[in-house]
C-alpha atoms as a PDB file:
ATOM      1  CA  UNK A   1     -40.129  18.305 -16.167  1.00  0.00           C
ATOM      2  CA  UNK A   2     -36.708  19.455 -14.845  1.00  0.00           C
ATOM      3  CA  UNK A   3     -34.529  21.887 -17.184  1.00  0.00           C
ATOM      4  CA  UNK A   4     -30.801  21.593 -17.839  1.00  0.00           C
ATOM      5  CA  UNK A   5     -28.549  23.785 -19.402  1.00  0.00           C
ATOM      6  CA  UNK A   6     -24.787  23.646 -20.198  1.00  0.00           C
ATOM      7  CA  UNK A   7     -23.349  26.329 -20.628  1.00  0.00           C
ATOM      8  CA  UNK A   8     -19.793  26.413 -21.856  1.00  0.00           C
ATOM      9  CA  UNK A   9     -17.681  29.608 -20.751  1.00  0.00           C
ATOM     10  CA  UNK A  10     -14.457  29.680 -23.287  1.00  0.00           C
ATOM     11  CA  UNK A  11     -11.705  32.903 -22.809  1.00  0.00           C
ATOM     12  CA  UNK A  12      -8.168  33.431 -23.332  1.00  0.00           C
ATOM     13  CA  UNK A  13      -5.136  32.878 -20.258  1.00  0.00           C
ATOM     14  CA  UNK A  14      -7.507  31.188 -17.892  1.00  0.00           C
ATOM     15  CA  UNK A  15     -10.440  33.711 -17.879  1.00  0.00           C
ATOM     16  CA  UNK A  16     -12.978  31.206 -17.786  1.00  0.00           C
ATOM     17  CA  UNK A  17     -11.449  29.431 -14.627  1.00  0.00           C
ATOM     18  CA  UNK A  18     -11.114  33.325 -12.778  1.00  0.00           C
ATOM     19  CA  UNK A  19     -14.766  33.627 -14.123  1.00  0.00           C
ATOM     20  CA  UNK A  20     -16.154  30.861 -12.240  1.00  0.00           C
ATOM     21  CA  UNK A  21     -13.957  31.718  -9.128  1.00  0.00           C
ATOM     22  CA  UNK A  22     -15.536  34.943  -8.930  1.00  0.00           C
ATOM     23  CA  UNK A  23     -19.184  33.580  -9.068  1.00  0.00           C
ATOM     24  CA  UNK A  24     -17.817  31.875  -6.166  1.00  0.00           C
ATOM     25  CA  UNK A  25     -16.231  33.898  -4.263  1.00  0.00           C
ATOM     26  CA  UNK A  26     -18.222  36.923  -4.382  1.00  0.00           C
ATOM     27  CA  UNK A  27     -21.232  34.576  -3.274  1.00  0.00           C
ATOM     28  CA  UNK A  28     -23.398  34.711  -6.892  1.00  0.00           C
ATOM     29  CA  UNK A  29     -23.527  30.986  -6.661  1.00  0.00           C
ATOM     30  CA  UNK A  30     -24.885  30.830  -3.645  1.00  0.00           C
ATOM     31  CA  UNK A  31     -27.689  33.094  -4.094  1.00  0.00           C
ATOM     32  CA  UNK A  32     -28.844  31.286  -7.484  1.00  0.00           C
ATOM     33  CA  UNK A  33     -28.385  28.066  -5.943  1.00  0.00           C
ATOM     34  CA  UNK A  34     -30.610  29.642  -3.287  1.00  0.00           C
ATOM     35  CA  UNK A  35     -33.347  31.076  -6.057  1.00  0.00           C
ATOM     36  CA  UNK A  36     -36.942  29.365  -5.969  1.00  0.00           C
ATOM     37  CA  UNK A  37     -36.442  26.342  -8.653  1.00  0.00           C
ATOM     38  CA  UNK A  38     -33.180  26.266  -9.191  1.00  0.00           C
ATOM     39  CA  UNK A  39     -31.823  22.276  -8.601  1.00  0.00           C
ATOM     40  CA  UNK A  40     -28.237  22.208  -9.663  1.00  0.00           C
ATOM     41  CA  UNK A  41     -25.442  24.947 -10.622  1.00  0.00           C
ATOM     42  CA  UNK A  42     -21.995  23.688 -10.806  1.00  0.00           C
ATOM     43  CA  UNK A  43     -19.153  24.569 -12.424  1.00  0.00           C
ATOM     44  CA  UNK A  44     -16.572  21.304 -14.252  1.00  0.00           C
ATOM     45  CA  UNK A  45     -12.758  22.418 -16.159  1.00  0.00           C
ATOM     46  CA  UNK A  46     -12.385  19.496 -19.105  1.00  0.00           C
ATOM     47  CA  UNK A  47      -9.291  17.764 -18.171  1.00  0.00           C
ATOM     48  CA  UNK A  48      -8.257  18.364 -21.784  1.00  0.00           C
ATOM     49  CA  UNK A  49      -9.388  22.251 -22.087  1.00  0.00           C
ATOM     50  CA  UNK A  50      -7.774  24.485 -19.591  1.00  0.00           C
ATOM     51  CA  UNK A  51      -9.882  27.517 -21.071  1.00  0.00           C
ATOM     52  CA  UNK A  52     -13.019  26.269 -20.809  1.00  0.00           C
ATOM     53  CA  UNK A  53     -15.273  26.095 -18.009  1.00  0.00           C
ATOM     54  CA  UNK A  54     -18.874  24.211 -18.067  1.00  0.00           C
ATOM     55  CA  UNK A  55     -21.438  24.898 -16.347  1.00  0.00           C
ATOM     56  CA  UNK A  56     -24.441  22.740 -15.164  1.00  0.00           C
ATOM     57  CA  UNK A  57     -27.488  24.205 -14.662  1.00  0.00           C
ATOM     58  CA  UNK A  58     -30.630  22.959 -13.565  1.00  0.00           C
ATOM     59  CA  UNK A  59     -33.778  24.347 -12.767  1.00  0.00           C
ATOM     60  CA  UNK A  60     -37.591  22.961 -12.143  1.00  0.00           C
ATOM     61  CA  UNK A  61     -39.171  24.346 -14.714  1.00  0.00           C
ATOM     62  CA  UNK A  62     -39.408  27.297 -17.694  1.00  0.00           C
ATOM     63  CA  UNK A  63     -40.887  29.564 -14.972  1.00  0.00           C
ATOM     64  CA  UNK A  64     -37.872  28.881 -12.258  1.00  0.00           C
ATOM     65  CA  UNK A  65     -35.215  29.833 -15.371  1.00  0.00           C
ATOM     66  CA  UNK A  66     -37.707  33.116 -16.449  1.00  0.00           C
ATOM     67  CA  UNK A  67     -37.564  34.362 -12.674  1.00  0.00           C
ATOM     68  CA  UNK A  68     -33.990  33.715 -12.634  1.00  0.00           C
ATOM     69  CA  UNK A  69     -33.388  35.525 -16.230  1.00  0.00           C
ATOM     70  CA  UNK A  70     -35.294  38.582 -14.777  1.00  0.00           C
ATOM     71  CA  UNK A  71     -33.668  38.847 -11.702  1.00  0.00           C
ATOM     72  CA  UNK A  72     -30.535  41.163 -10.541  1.00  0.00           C
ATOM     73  CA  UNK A  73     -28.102  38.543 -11.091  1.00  0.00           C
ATOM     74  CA  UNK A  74     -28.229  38.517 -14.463  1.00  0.00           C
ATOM     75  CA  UNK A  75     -26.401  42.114 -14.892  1.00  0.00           C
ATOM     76  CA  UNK A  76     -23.963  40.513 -12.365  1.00  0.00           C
ATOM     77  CA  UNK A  77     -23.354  37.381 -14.510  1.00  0.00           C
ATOM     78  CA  UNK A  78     -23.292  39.582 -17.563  1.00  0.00           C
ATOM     79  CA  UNK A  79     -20.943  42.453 -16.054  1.00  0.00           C
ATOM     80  CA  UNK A  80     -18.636  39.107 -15.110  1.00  0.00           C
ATOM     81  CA  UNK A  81     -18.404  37.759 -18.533  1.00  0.00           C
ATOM     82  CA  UNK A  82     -17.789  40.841 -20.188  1.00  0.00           C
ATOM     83  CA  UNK A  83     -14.937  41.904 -17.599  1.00  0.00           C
ATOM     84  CA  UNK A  84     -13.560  38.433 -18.442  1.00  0.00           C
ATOM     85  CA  UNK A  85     -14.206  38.824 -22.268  1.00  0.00           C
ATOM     86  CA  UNK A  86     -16.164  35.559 -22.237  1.00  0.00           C
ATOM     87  CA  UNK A  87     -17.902  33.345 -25.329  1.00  0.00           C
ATOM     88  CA  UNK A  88     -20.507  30.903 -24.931  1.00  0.00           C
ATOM     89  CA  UNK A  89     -22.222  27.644 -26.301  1.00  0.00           C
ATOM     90  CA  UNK A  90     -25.716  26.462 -24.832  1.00  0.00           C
ATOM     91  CA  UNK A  91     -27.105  23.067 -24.591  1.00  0.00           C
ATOM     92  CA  UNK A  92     -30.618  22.904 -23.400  1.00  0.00           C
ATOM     93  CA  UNK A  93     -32.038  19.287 -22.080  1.00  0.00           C
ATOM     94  CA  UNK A  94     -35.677  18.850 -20.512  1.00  0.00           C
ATOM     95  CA  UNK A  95     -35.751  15.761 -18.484  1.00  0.00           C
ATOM     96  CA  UNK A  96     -38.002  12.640 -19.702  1.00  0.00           C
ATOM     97  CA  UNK A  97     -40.273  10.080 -17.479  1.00  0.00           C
ATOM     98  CA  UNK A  98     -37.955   7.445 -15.563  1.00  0.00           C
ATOM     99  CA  UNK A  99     -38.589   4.129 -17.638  1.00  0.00           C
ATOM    100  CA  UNK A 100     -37.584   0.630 -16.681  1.00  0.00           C
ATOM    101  CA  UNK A 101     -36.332   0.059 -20.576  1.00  0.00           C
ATOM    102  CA  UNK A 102     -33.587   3.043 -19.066  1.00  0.00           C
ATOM    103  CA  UNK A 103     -32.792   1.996 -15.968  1.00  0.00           C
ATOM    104  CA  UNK A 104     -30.995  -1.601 -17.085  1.00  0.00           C
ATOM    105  CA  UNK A 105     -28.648   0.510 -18.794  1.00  0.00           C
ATOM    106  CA  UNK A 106     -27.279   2.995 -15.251  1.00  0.00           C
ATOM    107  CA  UNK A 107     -25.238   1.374 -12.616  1.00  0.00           C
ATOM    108  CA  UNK A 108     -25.480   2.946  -9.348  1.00  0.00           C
END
C-alpha cells in the first residue's frame, strides 16, 4: 500500500519556487529520493499560481515516511522553509488494489 502526499509550499515574491531550487541544488532531493522507501518526490509550479509550489511525495509504506520524518533531513527541510517563510497544506492518499472496473477509465 504505497503512500502519497502533496504537499503545497505557498510564500510571498517567489519563495516557494527558490525553496524548491534549493532542495535541488544543495542535493536534499537527491538524498530523499535515495532514502529506503521513498518512490516519488517531485516538485510541479500551477500554471495559474506563481507562489505556489507542489510537491509529490511518495513513499512505500508508513514505516518508509517514519524513517524519513526521523531522519537529519527533516531539520534541513524545516531550516529551508522557515528561511523562506513558508505555509503549507497536506493531502495524504494511500493507494488502492488495481481493479479492472478502473482501468476502462485510464488511457495510456
Amino acid at each position: 500500500m504505497d503512500i502519497t502526499l502533496n504537499i503545497r509550499y505557498t510564500g510571498k515574491n517567489g519563495a516557494a519556487r527558490k525553496f524548491a531550487d534549493e532542495m535541488i541544488s544543495s542535493g536534499t532531493v537527491a538524498a530523499i529520493r535515495a532514502e529506503a522507501g521513498n518512490l516519488r518526490y517531485e516538485y510541479y509550479q500551477p500554471l495559474d499560481d506563481p507562489e505556489t509550489v507542489l510537491l509529490i511525495d511518495s513513499w512505500e509504506d508508513q514505516a518508509a515516511i517514519d524513517t524519513h520524518h526521523a531522519s537529519p533531513m527533516m531539520a534541513t527541510i524545516a531550516a529551508l522553509r522557515e528561511k523562506y517563510d513558508l505555509h503549507m497544506t497536506v493531502e495524504r492518499f494511500v493507494s488502492i488494489e488495481d481493479n479492472e472496473e478502473d482501468r476502462r477509465f485510464i488511457r495510456k
